[in-house]
Protein backbone atom coordinates (compact mmCIF):
# COMPACT_ATOMS: atom_id res chain seq x y z
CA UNK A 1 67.83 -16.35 -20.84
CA UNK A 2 71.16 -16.20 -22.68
CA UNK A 3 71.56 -13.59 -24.57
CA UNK A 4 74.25 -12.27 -26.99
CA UNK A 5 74.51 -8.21 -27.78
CA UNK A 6 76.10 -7.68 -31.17
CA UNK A 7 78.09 -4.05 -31.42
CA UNK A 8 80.42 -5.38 -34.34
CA UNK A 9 81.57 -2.02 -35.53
CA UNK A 10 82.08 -0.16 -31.81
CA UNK A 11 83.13 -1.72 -28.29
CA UNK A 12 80.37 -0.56 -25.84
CA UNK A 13 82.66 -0.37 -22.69
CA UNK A 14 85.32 2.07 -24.68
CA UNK A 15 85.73 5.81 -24.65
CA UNK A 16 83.12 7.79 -25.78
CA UNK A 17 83.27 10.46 -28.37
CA UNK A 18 86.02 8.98 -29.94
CA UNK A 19 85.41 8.17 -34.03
CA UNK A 20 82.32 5.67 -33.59
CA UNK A 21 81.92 5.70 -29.78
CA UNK A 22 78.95 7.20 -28.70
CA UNK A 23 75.23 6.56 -27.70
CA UNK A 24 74.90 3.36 -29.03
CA UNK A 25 77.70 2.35 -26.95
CA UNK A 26 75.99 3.84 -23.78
CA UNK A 27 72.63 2.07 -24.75
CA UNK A 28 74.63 -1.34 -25.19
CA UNK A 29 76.54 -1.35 -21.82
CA UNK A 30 73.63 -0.13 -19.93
CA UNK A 31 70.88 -2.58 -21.45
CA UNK A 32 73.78 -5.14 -20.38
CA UNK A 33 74.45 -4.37 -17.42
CA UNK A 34 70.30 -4.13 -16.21
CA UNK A 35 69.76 -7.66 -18.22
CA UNK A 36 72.55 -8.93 -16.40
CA UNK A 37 70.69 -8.93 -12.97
CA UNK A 38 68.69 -12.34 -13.58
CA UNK A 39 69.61 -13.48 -17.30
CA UNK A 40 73.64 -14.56 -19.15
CA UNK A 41 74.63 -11.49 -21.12
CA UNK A 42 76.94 -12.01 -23.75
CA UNK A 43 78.80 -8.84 -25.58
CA UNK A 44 80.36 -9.18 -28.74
CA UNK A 45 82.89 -7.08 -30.70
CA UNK A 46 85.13 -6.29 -33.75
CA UNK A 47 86.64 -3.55 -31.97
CA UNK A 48 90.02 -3.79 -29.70
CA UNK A 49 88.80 -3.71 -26.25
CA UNK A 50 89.46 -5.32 -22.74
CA UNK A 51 87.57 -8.35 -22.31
CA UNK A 52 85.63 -8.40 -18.84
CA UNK A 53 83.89 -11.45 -17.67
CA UNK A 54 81.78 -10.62 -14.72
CA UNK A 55 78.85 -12.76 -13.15
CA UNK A 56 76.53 -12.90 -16.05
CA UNK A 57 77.90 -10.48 -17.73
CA UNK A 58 81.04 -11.32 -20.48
CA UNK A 59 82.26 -9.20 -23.38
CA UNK A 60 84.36 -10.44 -25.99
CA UNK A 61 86.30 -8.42 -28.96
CA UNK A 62 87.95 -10.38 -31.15
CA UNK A 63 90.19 -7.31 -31.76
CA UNK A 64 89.76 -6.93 -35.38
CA UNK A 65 90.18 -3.38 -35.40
CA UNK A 66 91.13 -0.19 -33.54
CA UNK A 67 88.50 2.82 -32.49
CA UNK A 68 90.87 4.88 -34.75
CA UNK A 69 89.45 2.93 -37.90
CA UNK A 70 86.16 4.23 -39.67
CA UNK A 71 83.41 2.53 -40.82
CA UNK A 72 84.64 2.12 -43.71
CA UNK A 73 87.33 0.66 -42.72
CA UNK A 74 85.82 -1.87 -40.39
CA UNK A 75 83.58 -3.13 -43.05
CA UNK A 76 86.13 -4.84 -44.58
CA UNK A 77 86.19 -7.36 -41.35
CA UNK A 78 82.79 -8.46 -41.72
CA UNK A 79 82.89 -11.81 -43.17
CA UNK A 80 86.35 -12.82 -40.47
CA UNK A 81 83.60 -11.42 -37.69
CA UNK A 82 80.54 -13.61 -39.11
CA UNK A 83 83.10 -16.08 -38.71
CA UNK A 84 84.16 -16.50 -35.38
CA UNK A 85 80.59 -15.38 -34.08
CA UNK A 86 79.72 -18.25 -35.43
CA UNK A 87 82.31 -20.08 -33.30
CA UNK A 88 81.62 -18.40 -29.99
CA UNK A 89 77.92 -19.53 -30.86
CA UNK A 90 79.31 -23.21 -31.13
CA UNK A 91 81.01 -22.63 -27.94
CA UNK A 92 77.97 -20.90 -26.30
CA UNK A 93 74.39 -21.53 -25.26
CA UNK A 94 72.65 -18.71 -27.08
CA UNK A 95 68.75 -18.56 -26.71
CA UNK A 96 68.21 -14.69 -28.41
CA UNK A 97 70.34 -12.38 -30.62
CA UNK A 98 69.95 -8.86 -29.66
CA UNK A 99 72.33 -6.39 -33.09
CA UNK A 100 72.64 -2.94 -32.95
CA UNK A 101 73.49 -1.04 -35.67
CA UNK A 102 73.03 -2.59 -39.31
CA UNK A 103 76.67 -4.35 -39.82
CA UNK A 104 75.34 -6.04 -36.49
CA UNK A 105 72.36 -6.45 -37.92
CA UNK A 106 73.89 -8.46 -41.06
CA UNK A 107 75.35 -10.40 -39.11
CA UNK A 108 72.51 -11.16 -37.04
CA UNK A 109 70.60 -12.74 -39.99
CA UNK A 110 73.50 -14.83 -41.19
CA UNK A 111 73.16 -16.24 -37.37
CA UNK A 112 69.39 -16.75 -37.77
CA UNK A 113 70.13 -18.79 -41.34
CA UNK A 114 72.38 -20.93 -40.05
CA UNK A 115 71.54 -21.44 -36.57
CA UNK A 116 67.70 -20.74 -36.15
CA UNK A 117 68.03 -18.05 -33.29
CA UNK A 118 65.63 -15.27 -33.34
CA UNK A 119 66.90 -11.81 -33.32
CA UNK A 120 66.02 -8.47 -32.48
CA UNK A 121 67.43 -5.26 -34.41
CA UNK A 122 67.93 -1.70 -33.23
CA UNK A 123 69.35 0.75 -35.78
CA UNK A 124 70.63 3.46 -33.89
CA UNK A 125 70.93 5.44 -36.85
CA UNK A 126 68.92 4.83 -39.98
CA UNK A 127 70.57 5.03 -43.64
CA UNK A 128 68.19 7.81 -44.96
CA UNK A 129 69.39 10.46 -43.64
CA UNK A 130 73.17 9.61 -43.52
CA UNK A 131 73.71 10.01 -47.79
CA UNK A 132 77.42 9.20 -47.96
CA UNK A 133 76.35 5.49 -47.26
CA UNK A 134 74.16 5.34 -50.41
CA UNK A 135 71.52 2.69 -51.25
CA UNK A 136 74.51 0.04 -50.09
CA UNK A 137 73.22 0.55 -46.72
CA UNK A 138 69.89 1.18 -47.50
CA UNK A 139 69.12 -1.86 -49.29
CA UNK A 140 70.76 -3.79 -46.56
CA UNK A 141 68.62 -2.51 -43.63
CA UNK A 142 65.75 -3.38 -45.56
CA UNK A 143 66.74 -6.69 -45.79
CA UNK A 144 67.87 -6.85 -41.95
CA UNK A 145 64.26 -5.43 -40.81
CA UNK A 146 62.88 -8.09 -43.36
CA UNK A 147 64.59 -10.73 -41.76
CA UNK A 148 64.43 -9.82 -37.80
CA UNK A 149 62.22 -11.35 -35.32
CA UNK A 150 61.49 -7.84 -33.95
CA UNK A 151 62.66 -4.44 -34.45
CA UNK A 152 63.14 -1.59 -31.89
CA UNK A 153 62.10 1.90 -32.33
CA UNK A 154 63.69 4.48 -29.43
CA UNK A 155 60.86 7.00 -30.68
CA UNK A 156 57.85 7.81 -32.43
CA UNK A 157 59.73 9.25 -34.96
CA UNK A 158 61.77 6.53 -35.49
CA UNK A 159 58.66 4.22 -36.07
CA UNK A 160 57.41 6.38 -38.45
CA UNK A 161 60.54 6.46 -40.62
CA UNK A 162 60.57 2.45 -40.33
CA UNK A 163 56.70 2.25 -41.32
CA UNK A 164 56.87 4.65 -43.68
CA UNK A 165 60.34 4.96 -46.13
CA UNK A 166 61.52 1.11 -45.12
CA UNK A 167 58.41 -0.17 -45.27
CA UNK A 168 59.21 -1.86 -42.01
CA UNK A 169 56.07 -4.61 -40.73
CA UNK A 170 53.95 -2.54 -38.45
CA UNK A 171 53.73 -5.78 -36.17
CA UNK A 172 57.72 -6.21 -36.00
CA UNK A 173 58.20 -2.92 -34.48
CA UNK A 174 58.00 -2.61 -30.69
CA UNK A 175 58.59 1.03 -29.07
CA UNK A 176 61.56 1.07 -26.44
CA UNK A 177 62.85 3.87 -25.24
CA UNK A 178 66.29 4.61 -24.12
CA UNK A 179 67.16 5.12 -20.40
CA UNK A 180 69.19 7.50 -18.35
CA UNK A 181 71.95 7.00 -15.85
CA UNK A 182 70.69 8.58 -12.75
CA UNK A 183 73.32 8.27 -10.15
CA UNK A 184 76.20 9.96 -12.80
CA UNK A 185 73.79 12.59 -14.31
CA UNK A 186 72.53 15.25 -11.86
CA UNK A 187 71.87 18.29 -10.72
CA UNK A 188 72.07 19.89 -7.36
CA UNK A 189 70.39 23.55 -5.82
CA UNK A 190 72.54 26.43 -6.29
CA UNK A 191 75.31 25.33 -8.52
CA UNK A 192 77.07 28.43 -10.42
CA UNK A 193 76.74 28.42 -14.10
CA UNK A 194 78.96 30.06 -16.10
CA UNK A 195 78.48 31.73 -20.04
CA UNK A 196 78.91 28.41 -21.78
CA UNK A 197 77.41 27.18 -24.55
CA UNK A 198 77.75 23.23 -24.98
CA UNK A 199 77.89 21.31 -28.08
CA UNK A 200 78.67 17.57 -27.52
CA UNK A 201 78.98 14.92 -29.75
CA UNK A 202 80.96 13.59 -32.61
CA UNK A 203 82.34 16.18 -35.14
CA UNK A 204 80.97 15.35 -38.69
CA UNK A 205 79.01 17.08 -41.10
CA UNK A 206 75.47 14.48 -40.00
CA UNK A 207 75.85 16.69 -36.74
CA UNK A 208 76.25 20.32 -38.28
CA UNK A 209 78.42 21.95 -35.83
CA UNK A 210 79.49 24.63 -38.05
CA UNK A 211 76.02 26.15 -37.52
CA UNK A 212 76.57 26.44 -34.26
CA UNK A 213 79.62 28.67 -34.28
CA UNK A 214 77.54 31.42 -36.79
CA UNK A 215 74.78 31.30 -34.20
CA UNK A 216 77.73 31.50 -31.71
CA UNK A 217 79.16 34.71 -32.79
CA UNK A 218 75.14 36.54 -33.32
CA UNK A 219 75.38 36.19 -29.67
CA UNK A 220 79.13 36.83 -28.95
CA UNK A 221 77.85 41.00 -28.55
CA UNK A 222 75.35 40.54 -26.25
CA UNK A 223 76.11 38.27 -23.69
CA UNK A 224 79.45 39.32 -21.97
CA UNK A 225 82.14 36.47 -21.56
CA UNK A 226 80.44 33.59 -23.63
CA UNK A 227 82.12 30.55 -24.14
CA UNK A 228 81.35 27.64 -26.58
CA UNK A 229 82.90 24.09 -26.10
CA UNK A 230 83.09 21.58 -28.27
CA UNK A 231 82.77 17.79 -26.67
CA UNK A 232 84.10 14.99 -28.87
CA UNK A 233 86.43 14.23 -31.57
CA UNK A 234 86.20 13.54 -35.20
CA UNK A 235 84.44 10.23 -36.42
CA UNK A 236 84.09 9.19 -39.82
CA UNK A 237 85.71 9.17 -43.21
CA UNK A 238 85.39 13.31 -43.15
CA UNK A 239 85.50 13.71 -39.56
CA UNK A 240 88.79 15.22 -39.73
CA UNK A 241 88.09 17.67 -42.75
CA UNK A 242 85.08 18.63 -41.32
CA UNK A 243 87.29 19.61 -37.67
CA UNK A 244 89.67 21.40 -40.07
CA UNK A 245 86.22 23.61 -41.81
CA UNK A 246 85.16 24.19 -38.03
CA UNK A 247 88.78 25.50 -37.23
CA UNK A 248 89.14 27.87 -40.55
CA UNK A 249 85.77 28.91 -39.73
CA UNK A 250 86.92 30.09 -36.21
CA UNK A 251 89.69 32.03 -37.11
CA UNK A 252 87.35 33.96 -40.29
CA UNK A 253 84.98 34.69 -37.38
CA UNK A 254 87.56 35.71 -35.12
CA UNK A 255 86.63 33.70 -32.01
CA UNK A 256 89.76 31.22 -31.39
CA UNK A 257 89.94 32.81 -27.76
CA UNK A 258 86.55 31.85 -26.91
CA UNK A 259 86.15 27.74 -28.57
CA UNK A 260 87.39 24.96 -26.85
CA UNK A 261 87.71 21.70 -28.43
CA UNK A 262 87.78 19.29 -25.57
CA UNK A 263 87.50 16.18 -27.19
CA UNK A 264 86.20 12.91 -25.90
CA UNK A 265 85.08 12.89 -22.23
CA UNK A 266 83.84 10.33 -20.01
CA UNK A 267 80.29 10.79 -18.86
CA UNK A 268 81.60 12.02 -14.95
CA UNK A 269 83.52 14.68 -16.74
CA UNK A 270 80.42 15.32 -19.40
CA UNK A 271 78.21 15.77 -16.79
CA UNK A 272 80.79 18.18 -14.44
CA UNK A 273 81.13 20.22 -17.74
CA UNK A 274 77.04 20.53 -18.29
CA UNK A 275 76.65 21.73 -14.49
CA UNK A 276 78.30 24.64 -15.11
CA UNK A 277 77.25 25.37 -18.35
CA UNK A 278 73.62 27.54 -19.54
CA UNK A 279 73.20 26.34 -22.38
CA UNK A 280 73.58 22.42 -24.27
CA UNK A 281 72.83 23.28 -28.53
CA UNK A 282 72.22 20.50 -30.27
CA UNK A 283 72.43 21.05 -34.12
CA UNK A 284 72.52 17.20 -35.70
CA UNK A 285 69.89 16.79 -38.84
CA UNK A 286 68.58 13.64 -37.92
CA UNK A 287 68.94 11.68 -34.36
CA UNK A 288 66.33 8.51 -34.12
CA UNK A 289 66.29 9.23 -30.54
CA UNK A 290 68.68 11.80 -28.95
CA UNK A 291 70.23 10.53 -25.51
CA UNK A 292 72.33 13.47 -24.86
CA UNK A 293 69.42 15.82 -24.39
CA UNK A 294 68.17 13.85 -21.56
CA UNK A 295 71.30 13.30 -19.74
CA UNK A 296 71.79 17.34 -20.13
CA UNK A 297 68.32 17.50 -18.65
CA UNK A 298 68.93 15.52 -15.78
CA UNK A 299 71.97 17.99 -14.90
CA UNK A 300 69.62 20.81 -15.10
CA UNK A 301 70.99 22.11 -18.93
CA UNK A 302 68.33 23.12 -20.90
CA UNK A 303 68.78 22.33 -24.82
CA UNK A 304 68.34 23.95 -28.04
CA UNK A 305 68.03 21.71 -31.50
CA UNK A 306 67.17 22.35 -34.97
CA UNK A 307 65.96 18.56 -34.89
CA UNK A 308 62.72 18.49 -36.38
CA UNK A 309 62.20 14.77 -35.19
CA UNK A 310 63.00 12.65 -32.06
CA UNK A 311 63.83 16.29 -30.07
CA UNK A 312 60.43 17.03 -30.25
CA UNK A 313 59.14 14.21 -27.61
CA UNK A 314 62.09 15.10 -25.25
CA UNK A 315 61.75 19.12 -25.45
CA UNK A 316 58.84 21.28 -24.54
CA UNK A 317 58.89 24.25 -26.08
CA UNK A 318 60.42 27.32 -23.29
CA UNK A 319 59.16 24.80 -20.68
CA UNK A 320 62.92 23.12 -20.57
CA UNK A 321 64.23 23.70 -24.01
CA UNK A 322 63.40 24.75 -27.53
CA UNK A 323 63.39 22.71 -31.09
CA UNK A 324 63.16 25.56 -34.39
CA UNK A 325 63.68 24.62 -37.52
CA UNK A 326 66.62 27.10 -38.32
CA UNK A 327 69.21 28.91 -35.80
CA UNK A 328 68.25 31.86 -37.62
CA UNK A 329 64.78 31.97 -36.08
CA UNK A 330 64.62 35.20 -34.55
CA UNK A 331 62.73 33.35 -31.57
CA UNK A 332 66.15 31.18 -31.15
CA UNK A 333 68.19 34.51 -30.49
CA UNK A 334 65.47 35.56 -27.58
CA UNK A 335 64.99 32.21 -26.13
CA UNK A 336 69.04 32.23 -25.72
CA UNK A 337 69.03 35.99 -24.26
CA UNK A 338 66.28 35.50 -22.16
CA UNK A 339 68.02 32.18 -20.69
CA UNK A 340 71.14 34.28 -20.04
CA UNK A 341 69.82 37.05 -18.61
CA UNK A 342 66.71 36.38 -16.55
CA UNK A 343 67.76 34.32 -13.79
CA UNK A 344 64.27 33.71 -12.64
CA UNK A 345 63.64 31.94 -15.98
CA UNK A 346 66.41 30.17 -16.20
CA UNK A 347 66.12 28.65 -12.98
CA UNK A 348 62.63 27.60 -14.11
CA UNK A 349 63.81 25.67 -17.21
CA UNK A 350 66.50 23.94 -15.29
CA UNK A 351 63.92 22.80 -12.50
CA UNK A 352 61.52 21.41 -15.55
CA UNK A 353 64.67 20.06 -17.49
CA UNK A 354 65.58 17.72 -14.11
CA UNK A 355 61.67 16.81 -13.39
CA UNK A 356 61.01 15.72 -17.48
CA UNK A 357 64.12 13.80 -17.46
CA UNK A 358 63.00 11.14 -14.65
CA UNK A 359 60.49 9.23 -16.87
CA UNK A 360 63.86 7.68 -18.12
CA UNK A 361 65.45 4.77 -16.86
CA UNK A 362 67.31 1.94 -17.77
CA UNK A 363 65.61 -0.07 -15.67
CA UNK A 364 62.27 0.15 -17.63
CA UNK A 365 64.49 -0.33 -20.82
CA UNK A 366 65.56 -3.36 -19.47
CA UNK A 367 62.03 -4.99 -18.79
CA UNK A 368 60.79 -3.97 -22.54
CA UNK A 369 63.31 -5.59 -24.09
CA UNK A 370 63.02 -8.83 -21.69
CA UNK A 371 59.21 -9.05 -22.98
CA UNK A 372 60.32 -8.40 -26.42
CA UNK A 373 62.65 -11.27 -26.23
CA UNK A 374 60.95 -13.83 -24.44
CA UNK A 375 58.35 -13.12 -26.89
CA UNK A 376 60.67 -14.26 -29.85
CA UNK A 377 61.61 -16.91 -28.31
């Protein structure tokens, strides 16, 4: 098969944690790189990037943009991107469209009208729960999951929220779930863990890290020497006022000696940074899937989340993790102790977190979405 990825609005192969570059970019370069093994891969992008053309695999930005522009932004370079997609079509055998996110998936359908190549759509991130985007967005997923070929789900959760507030076709929707680098994200016997608390992701209000930092300093008095690091950098039209909250917040609660900003990593320093860590909080309001809590899994870092959806079919309850629906859950503040302090305990969650983690893999991710496309086709 030849097929073409669409990431319009963020370059798969660039940094991570920087404005828009995050999971989705993990999920497209992976997917790519497993397709790659018997079928063309194509990768296209708005975003300035280095072009790479491998065997089978080829990624091409047309360098509309830089990863220092927000969404916002980028929108603006739609129609010029519909544009010479439609070129690199005429210039390329394409058999299936695979967009992620919905600018990708808008102009995935303007590639179906014109050209009659089926597509398949994966969201990422869904417009009902992100409310600064407004029925704009919306109103144009609906219209993207109306027009798809098939539509991904990475969860149960997911599916439901398709099904049930997009009103999604309960035959469209095929269940794939996201995989998990193995061979960067590990754990090994015996490694030393120090009195850090993780938070990693992009800093915007969607991922609520200013609830971590009052749950932070509840905790500052018991456990001696507790750190709390911050992994990723500001995305979005806010991002930036919402870093400067998290920073005034610090210095009312008197902890600047203790929070690190480290900003964006790549995923062999992420995963160095959750082996000696205790604890990975995770404090977003809605995730349609939630990668980092596996890959902290798989290096033996038990999570904490307030997510009341996807978390909840990664994390068993004090098996490898917890999910409550507040930090102020008085069962959040003993889970943490407990982890800190009870070394036999937490050496049982971080045994569990590595074992639950293997049912992921790229691999299988891979084959589902070969199925799903052939079956288009």
């Amino acid at each position: 098969m030849n097929i073409l990825q669409i990431s319009f609005h963020t370059a798969p192969m660039n940094s991570l944690g920087v404005n828009d570059g995050g999971g989705l970019n993990v999920y497209v370069e992976s997917i790519s790189k497993e397709l790659s093994k018997d079928n063309i891969v194509h990768i296209i992008t708005g975003e300035q990037a280095k072009n790479i053309n491998k065997k089978n695999l080829k990624l091409s930005s047309f360098n509309l943009f830089t990863n220092q522009a927000n969404t916002e932004e980028k929108k603006e370079f739609l129609d010029e991107f519909i544009e010479k997609t439609f070129q690199y079509i005429e210039e390329h055998e394409i058999d299936v469209v695979h967009a992620h996110y919905w600018l990708s998936g808008l102009v995935a359908k303007e590639i179906k009208q014109r050209y009659k190549i089926p597509f398949i759509f994966t969201s990422h991130s869904l417009g009902v729960f992100i409310q600064e985007n407004g029925l704009d967005r919306i109103s144009a997923e609906k219209e993207i999951f109306n027009s798809a070929d098939k539509i991904t789900a990475s969860s149960q959760f997911e599916k439901e929220n398709l099904l049930n507030r997009y009103g999604a076709d309960k035959l469209k929707i095929h269940i794939v779930t996201p995989g998990l680098d193995k061979k960067t994200f590990k754990a090994f016997r015996g490694e030393k863990r120090k009195n850090i608390i993780l938070s990693v992701g992009r800093i915007q209000k969607q991922k609520g890290q200013l609830q971590t930092l009052d749950l932070f300093k509840s905790l500052q008095y018991r456990i001696k020497g507790l750190e709390l690091i911050f992994v990723g950098g500001p995305s979005g039209v806010d991002g930036e006022a919402y870093l400067t909250k998290m920073k005034n917040k610090i210095e009312e609660l008197r902890i600047e000696e203790v929070v690190q900003f480290v900003g964006s990593l790549s995923q062999k320093r992420l995963v160095k940074m959750m082996r000696k860590s205790k604890l990975l909080i995770h404090s977003a309001e809605s995730e349609t899937f939630g990668l980092v809590a596996i890959e902290a899994h798989r290096s033996g870092l038990p999570v904490l989340s307030t997510n009341q959806g996807s978390f909840k079919e990664i994390i068993s309850n004090n098996e490898d993790g917890l999910v409550s629906k507040s930090f102020e859950d008085v069962q959040v503040y003993d889970f943490i102790i407990k982890l800190f302090e009870n070394e036999e305990y937490r050496s049982q969650l971080i045994n569990n977190a590595v074992k639950n983690s293997l049912v992921f893999n790229w691999e299988i991710t891979a084959q589902n979405l070969k199925k799903a496309y052939k079956n288009i086709i």
